[in-house]
N, C-alpha and C. Protein backbone atom coordinates (compact mmCIF):
# COMPACT_ATOMS: atom_id res chain seq x y z
N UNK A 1 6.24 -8.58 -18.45
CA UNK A 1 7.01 -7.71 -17.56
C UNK A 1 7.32 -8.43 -16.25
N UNK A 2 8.57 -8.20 -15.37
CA UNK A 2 8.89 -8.96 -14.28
C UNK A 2 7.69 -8.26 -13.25
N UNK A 3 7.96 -9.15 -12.19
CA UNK A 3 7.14 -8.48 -11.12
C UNK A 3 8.13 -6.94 -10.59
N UNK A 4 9.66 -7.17 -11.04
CA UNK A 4 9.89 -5.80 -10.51
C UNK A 4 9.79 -4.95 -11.13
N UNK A 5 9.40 -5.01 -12.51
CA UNK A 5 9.09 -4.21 -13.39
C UNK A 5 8.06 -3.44 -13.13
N UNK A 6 6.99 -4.84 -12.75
CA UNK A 6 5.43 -4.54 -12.58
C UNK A 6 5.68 -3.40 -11.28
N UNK A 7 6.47 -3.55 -10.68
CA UNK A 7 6.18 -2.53 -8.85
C UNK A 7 7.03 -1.00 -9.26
N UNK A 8 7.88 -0.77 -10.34
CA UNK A 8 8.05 0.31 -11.08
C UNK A 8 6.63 1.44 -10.96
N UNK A 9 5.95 1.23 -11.12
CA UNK A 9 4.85 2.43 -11.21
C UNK A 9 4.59 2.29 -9.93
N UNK A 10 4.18 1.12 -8.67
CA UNK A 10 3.74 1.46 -7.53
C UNK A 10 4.91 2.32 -7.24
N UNK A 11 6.39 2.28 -6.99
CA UNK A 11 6.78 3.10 -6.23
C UNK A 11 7.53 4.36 -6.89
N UNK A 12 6.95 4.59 -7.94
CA UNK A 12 7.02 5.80 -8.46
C UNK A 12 5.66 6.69 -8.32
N UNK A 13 4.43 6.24 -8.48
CA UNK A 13 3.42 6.07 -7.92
C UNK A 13 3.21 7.07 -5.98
N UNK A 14 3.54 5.88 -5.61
CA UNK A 14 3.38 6.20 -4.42
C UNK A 14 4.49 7.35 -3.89
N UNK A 15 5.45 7.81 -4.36
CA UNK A 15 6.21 8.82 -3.86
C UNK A 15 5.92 10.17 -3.80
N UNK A 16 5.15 10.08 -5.99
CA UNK A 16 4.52 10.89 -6.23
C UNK A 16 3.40 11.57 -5.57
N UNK A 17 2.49 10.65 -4.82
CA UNK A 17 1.45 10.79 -4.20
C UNK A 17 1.88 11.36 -2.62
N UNK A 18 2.90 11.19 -1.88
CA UNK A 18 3.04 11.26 -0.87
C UNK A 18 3.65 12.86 -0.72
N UNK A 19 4.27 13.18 -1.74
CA UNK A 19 4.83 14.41 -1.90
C UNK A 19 3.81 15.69 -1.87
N UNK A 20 3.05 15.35 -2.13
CA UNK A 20 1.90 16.01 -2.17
C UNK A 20 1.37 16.25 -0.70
N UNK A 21 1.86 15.56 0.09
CA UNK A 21 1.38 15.91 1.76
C UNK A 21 3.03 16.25 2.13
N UNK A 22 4.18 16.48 1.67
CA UNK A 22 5.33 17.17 2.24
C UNK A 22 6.02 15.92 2.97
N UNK A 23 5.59 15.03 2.37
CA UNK A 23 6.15 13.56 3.14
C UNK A 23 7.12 12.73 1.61
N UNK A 24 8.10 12.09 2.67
CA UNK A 24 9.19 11.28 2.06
C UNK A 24 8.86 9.13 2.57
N UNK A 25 9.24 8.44 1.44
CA UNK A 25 9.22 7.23 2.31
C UNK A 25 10.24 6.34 2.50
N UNK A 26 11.01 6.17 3.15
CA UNK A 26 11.68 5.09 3.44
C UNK A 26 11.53 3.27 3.11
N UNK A 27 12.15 2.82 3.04
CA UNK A 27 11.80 1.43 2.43
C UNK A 27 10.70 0.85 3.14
N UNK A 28 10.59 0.66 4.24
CA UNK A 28 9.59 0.02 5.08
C UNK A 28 8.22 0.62 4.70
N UNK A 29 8.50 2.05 4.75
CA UNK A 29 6.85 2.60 4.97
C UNK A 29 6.46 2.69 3.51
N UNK A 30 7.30 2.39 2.35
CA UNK A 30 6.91 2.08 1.06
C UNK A 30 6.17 0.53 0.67
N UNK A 31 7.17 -0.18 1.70
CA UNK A 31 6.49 -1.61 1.58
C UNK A 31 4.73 -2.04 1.83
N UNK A 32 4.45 -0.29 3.34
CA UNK A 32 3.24 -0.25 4.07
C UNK A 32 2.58 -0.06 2.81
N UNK A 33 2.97 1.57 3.03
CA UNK A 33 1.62 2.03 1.72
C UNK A 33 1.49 0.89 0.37
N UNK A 34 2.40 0.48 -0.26
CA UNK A 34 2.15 -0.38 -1.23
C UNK A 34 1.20 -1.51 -1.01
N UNK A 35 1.24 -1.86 0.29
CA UNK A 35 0.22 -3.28 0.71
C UNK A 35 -0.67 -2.85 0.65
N UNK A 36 -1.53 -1.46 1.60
CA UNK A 36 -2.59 -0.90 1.57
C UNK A 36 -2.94 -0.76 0.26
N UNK A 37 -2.31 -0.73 -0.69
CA UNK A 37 -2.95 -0.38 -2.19
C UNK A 37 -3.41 -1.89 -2.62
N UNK A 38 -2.15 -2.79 -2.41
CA UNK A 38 -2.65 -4.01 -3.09
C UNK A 38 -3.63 -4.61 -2.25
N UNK A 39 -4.24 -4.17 -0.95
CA UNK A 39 -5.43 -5.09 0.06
C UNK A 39 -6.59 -4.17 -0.91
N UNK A 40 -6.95 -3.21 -1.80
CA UNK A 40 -8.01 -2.62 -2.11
C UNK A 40 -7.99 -2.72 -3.57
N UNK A 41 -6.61 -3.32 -4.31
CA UNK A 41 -7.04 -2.98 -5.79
C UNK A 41 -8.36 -3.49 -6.59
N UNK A 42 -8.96 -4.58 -5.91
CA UNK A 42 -9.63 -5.77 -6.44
C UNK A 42 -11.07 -4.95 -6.45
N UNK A 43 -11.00 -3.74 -5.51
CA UNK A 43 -12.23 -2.97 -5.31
C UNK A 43 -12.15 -1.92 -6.25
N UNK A 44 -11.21 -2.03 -6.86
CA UNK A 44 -10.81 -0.89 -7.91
C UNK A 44 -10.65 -1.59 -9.46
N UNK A 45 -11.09 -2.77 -9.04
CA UNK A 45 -11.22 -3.40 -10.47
C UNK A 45 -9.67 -2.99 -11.19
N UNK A 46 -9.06 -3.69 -9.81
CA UNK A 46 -7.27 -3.88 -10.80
C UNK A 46 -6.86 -4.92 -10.11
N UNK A 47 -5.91 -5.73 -10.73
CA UNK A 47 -4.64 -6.71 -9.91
C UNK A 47 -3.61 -6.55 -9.22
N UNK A 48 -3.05 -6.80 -8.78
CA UNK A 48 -1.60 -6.59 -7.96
C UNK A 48 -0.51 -7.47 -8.69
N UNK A 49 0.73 -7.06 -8.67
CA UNK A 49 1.41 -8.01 -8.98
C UNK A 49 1.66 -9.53 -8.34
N UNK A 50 1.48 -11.13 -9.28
CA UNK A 50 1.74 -11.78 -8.03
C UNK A 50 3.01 -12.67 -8.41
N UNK A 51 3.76 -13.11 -7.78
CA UNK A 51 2.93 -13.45 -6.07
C UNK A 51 2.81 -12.77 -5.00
N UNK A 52 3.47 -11.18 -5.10
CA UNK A 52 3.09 -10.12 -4.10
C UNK A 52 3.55 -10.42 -3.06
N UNK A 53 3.13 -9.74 -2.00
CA UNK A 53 3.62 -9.90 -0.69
C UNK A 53 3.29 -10.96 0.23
N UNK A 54 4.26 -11.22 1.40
CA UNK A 54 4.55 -12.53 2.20
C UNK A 54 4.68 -11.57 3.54
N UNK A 55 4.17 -12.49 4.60
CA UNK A 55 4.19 -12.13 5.52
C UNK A 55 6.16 -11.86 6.32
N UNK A 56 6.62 -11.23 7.01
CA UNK A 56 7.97 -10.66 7.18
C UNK A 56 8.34 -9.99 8.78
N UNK A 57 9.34 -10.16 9.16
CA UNK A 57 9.39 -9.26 10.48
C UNK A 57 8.99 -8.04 10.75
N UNK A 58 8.86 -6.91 9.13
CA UNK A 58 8.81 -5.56 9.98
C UNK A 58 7.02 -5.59 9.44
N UNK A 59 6.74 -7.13 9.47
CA UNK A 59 5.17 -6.94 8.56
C UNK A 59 4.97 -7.23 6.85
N UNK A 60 4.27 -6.78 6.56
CA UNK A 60 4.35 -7.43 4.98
C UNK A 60 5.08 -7.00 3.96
N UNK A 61 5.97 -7.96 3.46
CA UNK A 61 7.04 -7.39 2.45
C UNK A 61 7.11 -8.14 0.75
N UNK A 62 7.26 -7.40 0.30
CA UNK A 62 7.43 -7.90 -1.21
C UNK A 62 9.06 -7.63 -2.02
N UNK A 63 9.77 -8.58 -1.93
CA UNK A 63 11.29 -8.24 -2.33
C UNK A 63 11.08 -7.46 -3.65
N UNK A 64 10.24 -7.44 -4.99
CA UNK A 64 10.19 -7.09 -6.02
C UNK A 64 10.26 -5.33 -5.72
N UNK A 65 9.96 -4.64 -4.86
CA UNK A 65 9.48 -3.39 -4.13
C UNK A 65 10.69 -2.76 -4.36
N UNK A 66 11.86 -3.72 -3.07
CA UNK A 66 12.95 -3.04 -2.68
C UNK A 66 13.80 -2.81 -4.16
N UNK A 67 14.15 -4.18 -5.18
CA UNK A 67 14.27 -4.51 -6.30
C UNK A 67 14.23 -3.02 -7.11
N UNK A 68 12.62 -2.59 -7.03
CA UNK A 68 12.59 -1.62 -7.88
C UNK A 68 13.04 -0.16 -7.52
N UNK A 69 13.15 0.45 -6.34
CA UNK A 69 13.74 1.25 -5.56
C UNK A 69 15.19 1.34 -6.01
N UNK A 70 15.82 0.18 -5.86
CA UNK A 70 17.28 0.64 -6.17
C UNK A 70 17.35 0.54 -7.49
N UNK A 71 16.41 -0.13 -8.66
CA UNK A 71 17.23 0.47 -9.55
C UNK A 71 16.21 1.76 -10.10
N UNK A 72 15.00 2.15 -9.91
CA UNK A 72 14.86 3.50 -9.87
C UNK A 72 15.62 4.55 -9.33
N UNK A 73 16.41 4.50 -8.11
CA UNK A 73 17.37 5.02 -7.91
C UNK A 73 18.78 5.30 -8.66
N UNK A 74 18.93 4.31 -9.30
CA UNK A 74 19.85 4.24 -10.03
C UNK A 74 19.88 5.12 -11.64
N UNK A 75 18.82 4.85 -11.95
CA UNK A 75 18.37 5.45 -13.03
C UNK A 75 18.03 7.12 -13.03
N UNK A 76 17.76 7.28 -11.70
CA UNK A 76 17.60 8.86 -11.23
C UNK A 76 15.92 9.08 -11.08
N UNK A 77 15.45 8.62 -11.49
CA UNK A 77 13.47 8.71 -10.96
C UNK A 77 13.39 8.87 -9.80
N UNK A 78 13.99 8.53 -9.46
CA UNK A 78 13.95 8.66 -7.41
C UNK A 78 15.27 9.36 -6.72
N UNK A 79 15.06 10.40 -5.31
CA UNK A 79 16.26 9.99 -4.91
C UNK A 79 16.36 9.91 -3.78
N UNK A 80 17.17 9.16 -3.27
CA UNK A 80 17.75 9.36 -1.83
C UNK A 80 18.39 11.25 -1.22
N UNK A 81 16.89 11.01 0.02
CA UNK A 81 17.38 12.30 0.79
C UNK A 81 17.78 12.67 1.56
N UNK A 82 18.46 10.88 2.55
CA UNK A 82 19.00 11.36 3.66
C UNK A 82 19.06 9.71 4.05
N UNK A 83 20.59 9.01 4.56
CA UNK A 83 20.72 7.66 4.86
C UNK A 83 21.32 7.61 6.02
N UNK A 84 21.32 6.49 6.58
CA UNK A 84 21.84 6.44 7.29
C UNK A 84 22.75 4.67 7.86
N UNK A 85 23.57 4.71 7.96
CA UNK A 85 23.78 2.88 8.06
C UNK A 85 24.34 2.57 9.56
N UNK A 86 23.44 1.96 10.38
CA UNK A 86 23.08 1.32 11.60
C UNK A 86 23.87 0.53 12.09
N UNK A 87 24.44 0.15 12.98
CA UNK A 87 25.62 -0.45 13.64
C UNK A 87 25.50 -2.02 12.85
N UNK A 88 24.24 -2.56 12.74
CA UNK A 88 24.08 -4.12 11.82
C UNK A 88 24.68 -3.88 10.71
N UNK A 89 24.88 -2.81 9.87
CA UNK A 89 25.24 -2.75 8.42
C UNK A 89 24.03 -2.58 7.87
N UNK A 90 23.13 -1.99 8.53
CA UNK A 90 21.31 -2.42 7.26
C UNK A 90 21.54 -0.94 7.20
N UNK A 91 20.87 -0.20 5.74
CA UNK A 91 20.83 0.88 5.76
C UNK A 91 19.62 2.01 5.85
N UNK A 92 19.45 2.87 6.16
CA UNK A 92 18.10 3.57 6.48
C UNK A 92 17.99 4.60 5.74
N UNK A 93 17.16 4.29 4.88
CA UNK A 93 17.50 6.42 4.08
C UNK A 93 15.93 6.30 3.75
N UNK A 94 15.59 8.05 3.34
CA UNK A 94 14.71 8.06 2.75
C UNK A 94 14.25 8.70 1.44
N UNK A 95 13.48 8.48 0.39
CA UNK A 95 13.52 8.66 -0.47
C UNK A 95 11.89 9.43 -1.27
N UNK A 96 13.02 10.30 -2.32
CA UNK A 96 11.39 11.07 -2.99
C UNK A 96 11.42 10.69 -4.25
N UNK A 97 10.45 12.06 -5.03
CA UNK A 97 10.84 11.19 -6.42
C UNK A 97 11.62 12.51 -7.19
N UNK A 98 11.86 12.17 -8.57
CA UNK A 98 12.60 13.62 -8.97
C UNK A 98 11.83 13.96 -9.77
N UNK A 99 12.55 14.70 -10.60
CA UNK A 99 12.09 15.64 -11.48
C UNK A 99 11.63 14.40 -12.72
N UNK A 100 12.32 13.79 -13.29
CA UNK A 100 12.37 12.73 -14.25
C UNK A 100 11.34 11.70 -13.35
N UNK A 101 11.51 11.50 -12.57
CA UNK A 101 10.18 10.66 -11.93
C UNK A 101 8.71 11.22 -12.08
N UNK A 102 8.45 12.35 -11.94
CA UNK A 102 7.54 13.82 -12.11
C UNK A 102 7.19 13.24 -13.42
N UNK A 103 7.74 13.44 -14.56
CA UNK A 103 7.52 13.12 -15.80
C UNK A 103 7.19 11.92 -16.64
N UNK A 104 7.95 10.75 -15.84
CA UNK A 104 7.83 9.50 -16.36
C UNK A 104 5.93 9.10 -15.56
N UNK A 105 5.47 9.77 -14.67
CA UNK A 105 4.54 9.43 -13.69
C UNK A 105 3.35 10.35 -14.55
N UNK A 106 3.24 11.63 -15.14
CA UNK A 106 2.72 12.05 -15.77
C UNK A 106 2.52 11.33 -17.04
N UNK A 107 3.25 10.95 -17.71
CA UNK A 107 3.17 10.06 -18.99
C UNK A 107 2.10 8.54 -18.88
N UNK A 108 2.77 7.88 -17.70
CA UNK A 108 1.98 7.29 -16.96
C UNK A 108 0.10 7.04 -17.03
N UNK A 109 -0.43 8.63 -16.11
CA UNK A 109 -1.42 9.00 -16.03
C UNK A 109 -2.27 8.97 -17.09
N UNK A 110 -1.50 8.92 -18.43
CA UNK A 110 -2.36 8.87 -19.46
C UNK A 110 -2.76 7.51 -19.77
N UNK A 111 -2.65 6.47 -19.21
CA UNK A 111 -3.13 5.06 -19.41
C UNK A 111 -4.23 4.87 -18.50
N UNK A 112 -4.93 4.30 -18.79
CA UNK A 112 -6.36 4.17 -18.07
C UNK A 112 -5.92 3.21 -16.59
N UNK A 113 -5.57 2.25 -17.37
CA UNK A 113 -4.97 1.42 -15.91
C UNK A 113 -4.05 1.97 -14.62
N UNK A 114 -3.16 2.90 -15.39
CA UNK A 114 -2.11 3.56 -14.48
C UNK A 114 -3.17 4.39 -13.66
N UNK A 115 -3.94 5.41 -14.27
CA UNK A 115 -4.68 6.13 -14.18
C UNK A 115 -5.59 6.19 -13.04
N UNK A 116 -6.18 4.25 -13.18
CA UNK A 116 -6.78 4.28 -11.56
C UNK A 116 -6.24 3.80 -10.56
N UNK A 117 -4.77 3.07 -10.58
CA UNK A 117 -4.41 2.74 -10.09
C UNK A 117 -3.73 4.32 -9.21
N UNK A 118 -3.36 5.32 -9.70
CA UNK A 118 -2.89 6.53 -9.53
C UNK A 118 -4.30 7.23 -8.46
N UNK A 119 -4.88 6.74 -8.83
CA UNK A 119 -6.59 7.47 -7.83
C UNK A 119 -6.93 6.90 -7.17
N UNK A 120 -6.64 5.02 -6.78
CA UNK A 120 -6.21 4.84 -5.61
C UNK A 120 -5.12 5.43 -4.48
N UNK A 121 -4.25 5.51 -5.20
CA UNK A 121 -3.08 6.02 -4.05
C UNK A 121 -3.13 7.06 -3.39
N UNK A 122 -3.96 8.00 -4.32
CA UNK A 122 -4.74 9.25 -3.89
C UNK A 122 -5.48 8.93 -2.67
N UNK A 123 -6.34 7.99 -3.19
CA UNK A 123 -7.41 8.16 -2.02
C UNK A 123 -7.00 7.49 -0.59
N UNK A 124 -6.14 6.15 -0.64
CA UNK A 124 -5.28 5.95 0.29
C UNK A 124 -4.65 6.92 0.86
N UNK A 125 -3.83 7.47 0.54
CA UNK A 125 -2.68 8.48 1.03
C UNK A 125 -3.58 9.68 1.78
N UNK A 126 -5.10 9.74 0.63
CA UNK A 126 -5.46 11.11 2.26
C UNK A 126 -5.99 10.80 3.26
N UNK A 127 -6.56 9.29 3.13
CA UNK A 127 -7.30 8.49 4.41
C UNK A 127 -5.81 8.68 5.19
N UNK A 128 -4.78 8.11 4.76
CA UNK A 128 -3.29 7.74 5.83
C UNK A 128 -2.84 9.38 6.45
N UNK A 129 -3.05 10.41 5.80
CA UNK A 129 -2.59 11.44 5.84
C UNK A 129 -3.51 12.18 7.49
N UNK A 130 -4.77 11.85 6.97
CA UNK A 130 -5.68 12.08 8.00
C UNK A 130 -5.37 11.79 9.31
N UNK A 131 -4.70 10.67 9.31
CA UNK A 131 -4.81 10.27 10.72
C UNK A 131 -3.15 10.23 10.88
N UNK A 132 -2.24 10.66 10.05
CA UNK A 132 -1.11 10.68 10.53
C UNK A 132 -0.33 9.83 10.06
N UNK A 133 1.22 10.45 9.19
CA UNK A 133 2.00 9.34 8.25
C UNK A 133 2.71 7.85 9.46
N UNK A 134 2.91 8.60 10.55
CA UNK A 134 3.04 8.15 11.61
C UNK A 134 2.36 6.33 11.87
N UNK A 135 1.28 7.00 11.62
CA UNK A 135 0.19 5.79 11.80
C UNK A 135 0.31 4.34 10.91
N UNK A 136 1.20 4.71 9.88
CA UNK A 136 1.15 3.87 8.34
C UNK A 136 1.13 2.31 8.76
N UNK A 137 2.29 1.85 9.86
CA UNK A 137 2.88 0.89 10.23
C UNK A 137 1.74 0.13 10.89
N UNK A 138 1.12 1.20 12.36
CA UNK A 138 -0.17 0.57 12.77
C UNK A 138 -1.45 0.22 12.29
N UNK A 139 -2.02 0.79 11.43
CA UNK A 139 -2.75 0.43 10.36
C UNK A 139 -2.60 -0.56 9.37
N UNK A 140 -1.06 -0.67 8.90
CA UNK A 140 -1.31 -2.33 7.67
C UNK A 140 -1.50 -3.33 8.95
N UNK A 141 -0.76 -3.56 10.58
CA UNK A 141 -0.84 -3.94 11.44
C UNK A 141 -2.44 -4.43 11.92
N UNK A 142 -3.17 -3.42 11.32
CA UNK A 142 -4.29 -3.95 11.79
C UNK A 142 -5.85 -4.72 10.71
N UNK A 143 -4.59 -4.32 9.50
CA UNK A 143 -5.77 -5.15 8.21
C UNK A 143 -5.87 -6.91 8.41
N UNK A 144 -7.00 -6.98 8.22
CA UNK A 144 -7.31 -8.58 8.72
C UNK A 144 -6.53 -9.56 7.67
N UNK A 145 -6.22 -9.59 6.81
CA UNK A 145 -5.64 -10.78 6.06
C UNK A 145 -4.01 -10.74 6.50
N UNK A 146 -3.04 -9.69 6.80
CA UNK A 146 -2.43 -10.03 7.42
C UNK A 146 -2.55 -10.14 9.00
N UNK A 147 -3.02 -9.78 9.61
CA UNK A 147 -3.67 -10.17 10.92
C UNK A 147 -3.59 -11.73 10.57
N UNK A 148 -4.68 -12.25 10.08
CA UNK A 148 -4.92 -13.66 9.94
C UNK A 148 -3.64 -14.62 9.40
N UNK A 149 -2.33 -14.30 8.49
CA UNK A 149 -1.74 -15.08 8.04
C UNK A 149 -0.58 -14.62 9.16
N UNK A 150 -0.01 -13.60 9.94
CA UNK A 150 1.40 -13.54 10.80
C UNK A 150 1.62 -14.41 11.81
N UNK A 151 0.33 -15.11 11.88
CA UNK A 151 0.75 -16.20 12.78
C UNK A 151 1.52 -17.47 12.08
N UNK A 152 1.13 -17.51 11.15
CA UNK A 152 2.04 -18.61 10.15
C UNK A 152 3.39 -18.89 10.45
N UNK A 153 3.86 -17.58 10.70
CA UNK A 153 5.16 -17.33 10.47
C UNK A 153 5.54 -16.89 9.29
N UNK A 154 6.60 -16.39 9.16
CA UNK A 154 7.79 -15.64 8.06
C UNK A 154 7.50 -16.29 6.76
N UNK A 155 7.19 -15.98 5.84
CA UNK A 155 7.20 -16.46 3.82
C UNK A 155 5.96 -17.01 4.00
N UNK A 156 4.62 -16.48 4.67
CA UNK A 156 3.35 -16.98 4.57
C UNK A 156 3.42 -16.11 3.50
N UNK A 157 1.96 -16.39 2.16
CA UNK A 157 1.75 -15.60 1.45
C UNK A 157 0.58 -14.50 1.73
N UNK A 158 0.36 -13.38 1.16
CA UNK A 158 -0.50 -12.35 1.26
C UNK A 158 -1.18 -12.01 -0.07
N UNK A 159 -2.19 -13.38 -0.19
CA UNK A 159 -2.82 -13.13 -1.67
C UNK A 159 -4.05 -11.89 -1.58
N UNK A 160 -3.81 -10.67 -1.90
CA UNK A 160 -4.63 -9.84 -2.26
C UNK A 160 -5.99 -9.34 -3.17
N UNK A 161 -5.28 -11.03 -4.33
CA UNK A 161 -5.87 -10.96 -5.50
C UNK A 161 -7.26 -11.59 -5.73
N UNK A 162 -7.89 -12.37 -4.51
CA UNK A 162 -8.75 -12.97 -4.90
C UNK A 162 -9.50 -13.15 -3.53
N UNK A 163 -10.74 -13.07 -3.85
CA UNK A 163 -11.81 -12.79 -2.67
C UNK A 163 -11.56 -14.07 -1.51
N UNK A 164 -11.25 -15.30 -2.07
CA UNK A 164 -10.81 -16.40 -1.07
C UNK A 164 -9.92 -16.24 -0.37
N UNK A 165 -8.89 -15.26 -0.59
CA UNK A 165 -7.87 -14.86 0.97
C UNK A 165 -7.69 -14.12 1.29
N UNK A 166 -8.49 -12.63 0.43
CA UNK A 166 -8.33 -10.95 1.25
C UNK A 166 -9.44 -11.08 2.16
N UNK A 167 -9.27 -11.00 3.26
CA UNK A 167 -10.27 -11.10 4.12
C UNK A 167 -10.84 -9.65 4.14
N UNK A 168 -9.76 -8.73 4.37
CA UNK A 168 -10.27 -7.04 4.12
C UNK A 168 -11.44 -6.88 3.36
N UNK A 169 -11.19 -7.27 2.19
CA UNK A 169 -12.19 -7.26 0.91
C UNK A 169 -13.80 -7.63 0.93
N UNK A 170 -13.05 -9.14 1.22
CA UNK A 170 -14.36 -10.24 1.58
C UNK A 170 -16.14 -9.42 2.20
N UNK A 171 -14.97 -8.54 3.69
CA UNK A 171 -15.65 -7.76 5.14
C UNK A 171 -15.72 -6.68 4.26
N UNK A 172 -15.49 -6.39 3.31
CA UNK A 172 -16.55 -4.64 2.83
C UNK A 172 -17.42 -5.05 1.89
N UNK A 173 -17.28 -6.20 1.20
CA UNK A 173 -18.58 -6.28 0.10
C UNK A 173 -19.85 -6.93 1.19
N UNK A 174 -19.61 -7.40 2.15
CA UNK A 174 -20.65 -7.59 3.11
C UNK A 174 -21.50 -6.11 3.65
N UNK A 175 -20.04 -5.77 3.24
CA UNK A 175 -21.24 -4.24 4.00
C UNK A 175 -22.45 -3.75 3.09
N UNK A 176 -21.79 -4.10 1.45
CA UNK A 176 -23.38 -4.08 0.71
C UNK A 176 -24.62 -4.85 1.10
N UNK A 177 -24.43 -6.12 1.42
CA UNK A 177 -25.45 -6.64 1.92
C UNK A 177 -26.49 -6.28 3.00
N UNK A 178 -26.14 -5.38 3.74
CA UNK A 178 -26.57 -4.39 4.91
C UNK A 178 -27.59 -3.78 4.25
N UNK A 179 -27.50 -2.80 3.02
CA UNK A 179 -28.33 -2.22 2.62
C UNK A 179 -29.54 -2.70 1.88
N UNK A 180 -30.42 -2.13 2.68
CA UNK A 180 -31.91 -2.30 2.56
C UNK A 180 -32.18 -2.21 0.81
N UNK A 181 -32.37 -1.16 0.11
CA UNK A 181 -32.42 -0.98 -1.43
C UNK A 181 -31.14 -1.15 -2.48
N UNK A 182 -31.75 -2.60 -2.76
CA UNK A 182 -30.80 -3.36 -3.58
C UNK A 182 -29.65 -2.56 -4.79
N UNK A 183 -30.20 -1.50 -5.21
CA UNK A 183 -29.96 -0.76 -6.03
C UNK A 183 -29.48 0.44 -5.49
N UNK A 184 -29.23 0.58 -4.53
CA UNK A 184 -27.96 1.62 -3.75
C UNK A 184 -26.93 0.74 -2.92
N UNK A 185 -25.77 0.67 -3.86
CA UNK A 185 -24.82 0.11 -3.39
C UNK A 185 -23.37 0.62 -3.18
N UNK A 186 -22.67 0.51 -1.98
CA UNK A 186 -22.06 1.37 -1.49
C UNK A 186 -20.76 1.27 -2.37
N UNK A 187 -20.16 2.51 -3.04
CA UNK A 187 -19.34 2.95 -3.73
C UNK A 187 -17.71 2.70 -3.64
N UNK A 188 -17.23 2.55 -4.24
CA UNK A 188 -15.23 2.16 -3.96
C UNK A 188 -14.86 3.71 -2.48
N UNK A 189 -15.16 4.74 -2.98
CA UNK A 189 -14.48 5.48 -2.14
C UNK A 189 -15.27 5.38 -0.73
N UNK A 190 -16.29 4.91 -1.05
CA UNK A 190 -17.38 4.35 0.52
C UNK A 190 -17.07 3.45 1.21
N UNK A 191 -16.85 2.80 0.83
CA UNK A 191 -15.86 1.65 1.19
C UNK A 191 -14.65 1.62 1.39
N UNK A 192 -14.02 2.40 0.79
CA UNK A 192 -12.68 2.44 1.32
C UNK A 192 -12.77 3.32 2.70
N UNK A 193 -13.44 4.19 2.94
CA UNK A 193 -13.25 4.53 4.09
C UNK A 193 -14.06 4.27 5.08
N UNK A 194 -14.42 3.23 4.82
CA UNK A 194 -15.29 1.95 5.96
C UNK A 194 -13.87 1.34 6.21
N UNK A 195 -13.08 0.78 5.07
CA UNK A 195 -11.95 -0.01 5.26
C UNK A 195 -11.28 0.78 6.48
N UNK A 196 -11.10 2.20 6.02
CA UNK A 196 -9.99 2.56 7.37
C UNK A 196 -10.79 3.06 8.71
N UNK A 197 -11.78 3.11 8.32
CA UNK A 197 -12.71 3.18 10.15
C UNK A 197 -12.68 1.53 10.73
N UNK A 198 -12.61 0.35 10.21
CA UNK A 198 -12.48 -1.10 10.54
C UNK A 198 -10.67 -0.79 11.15
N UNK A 199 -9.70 -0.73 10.11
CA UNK A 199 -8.45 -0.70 10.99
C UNK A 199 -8.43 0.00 12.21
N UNK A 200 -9.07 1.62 12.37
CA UNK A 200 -9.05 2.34 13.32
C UNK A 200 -9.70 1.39 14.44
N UNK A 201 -11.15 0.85 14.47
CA UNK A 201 -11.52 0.33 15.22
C UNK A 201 -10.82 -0.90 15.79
N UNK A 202 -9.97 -1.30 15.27
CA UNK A 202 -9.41 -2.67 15.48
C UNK A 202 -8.51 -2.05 16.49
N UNK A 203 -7.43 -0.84 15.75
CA UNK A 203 -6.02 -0.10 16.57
C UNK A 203 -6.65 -0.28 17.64
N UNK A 204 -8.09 0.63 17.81
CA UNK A 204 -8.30 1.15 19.09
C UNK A 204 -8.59 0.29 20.34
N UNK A 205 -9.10 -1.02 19.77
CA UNK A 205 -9.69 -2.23 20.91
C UNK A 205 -8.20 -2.91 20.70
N UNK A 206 -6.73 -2.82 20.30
CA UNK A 206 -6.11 -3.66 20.60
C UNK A 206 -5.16 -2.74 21.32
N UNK A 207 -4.73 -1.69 21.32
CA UNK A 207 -4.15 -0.19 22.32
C UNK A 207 -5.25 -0.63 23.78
N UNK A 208 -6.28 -0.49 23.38
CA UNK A 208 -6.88 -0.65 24.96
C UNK A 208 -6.49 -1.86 25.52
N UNK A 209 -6.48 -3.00 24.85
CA UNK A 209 -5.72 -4.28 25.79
C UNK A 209 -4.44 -4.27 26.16
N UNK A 210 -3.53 -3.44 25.83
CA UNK A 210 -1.93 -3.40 25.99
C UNK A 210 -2.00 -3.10 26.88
């Protein structure tokens, strides 16, 4: 399968999931939430598509994403609910999923893989929800592996897939090491929301230096 094939379920996936809090996403904040999924799949005992995302001006982007958007759009799984095109010619709209998206995403669910990959996005989306859809942008902003590669500059890569360059990752299986009884070890959804108390803490000490 292509990699845009492969990002077919993330952003059918993730629309699905977002709808569920009365929220729509636009290309950018699809690009967000999608990274946040691929900085945690490895804790979820899944892969990301690669070569995945590269570091980019509005932050981390994966062309295969946008790729699959328009022709999910095209096909009708998705739709555009409102555009807009900006004096540059770039266009701004945002997008849900449909009815046929509803269905193809249910069908989905019945694969084990889809399945957890689908209970990540869950659990992402209510950590993001918590603190505000608002927030989406400042938060991938503050995950350490892109932190660490935007200085590169533009077409750095954002390997997610392997403990040698998610730094995110790396910094939560340390947090097992913390614990005293070897045999209580802290859980995917425990960790994931260590993951977003680390971004929060980061937002908050880099807002106080501005």
């Amino acid at each position: 399968m292509s990699r845009t094939g492969q990002r077919y379920k993330d952003v059918l996936l993730a629309l699905a999931t977002v709808q569920i809090y009365g929220e729509k996403l636009g290309r950018l904040q699809m690009q967000k939430l999608v990274y946040l999924v691929d900085s945690l799949s490895l804790l979820w005992g899944l892969l990301s598509p690669a070569p995945g995302f590269q570091t980019y001006k509005h932050g981390p982007y994966d062309p295969a994403i946008q790729n699959a958007i328009d022709v999910l759009t095209f096909r009708g799984a998705i739709n555009i609910v409102s555009s807009e095109v900006k004096p540059d010619g770039s266009l701004i709209a945002l997008y849900e999923i449909s009815d046929t998206g509803i269905e193809i995403v249910r069908r989905m669910k019945n694969n084990s893989h889809f399945s957890e990959r689908a209970s990540l996005y869950e659990t992402i989306s209510n950590h993001v929800s918590q603190r505000g859809w608002g927030k989406l942008r400042d938060l991938v902003y503050s995950e350490a592996t892109y932190i660490g590669k935007k200085a590169d500059g533009w077409g750095t890569s954002l390997n997610t897939n392997s403990l040698l360059s998610n730094d995110s990752l790396r910094t939560l299986l340390e947090f097992n090491d913390l614990v005293r009884d070897r045999s209580l070890k802290l859980g995917r959804e425990n960790l994931t929301s260590i993951f977003f108390r680390v971004l929060d803490n980061y937002l908050s000490v880099a807002q106080g230096q501005g």
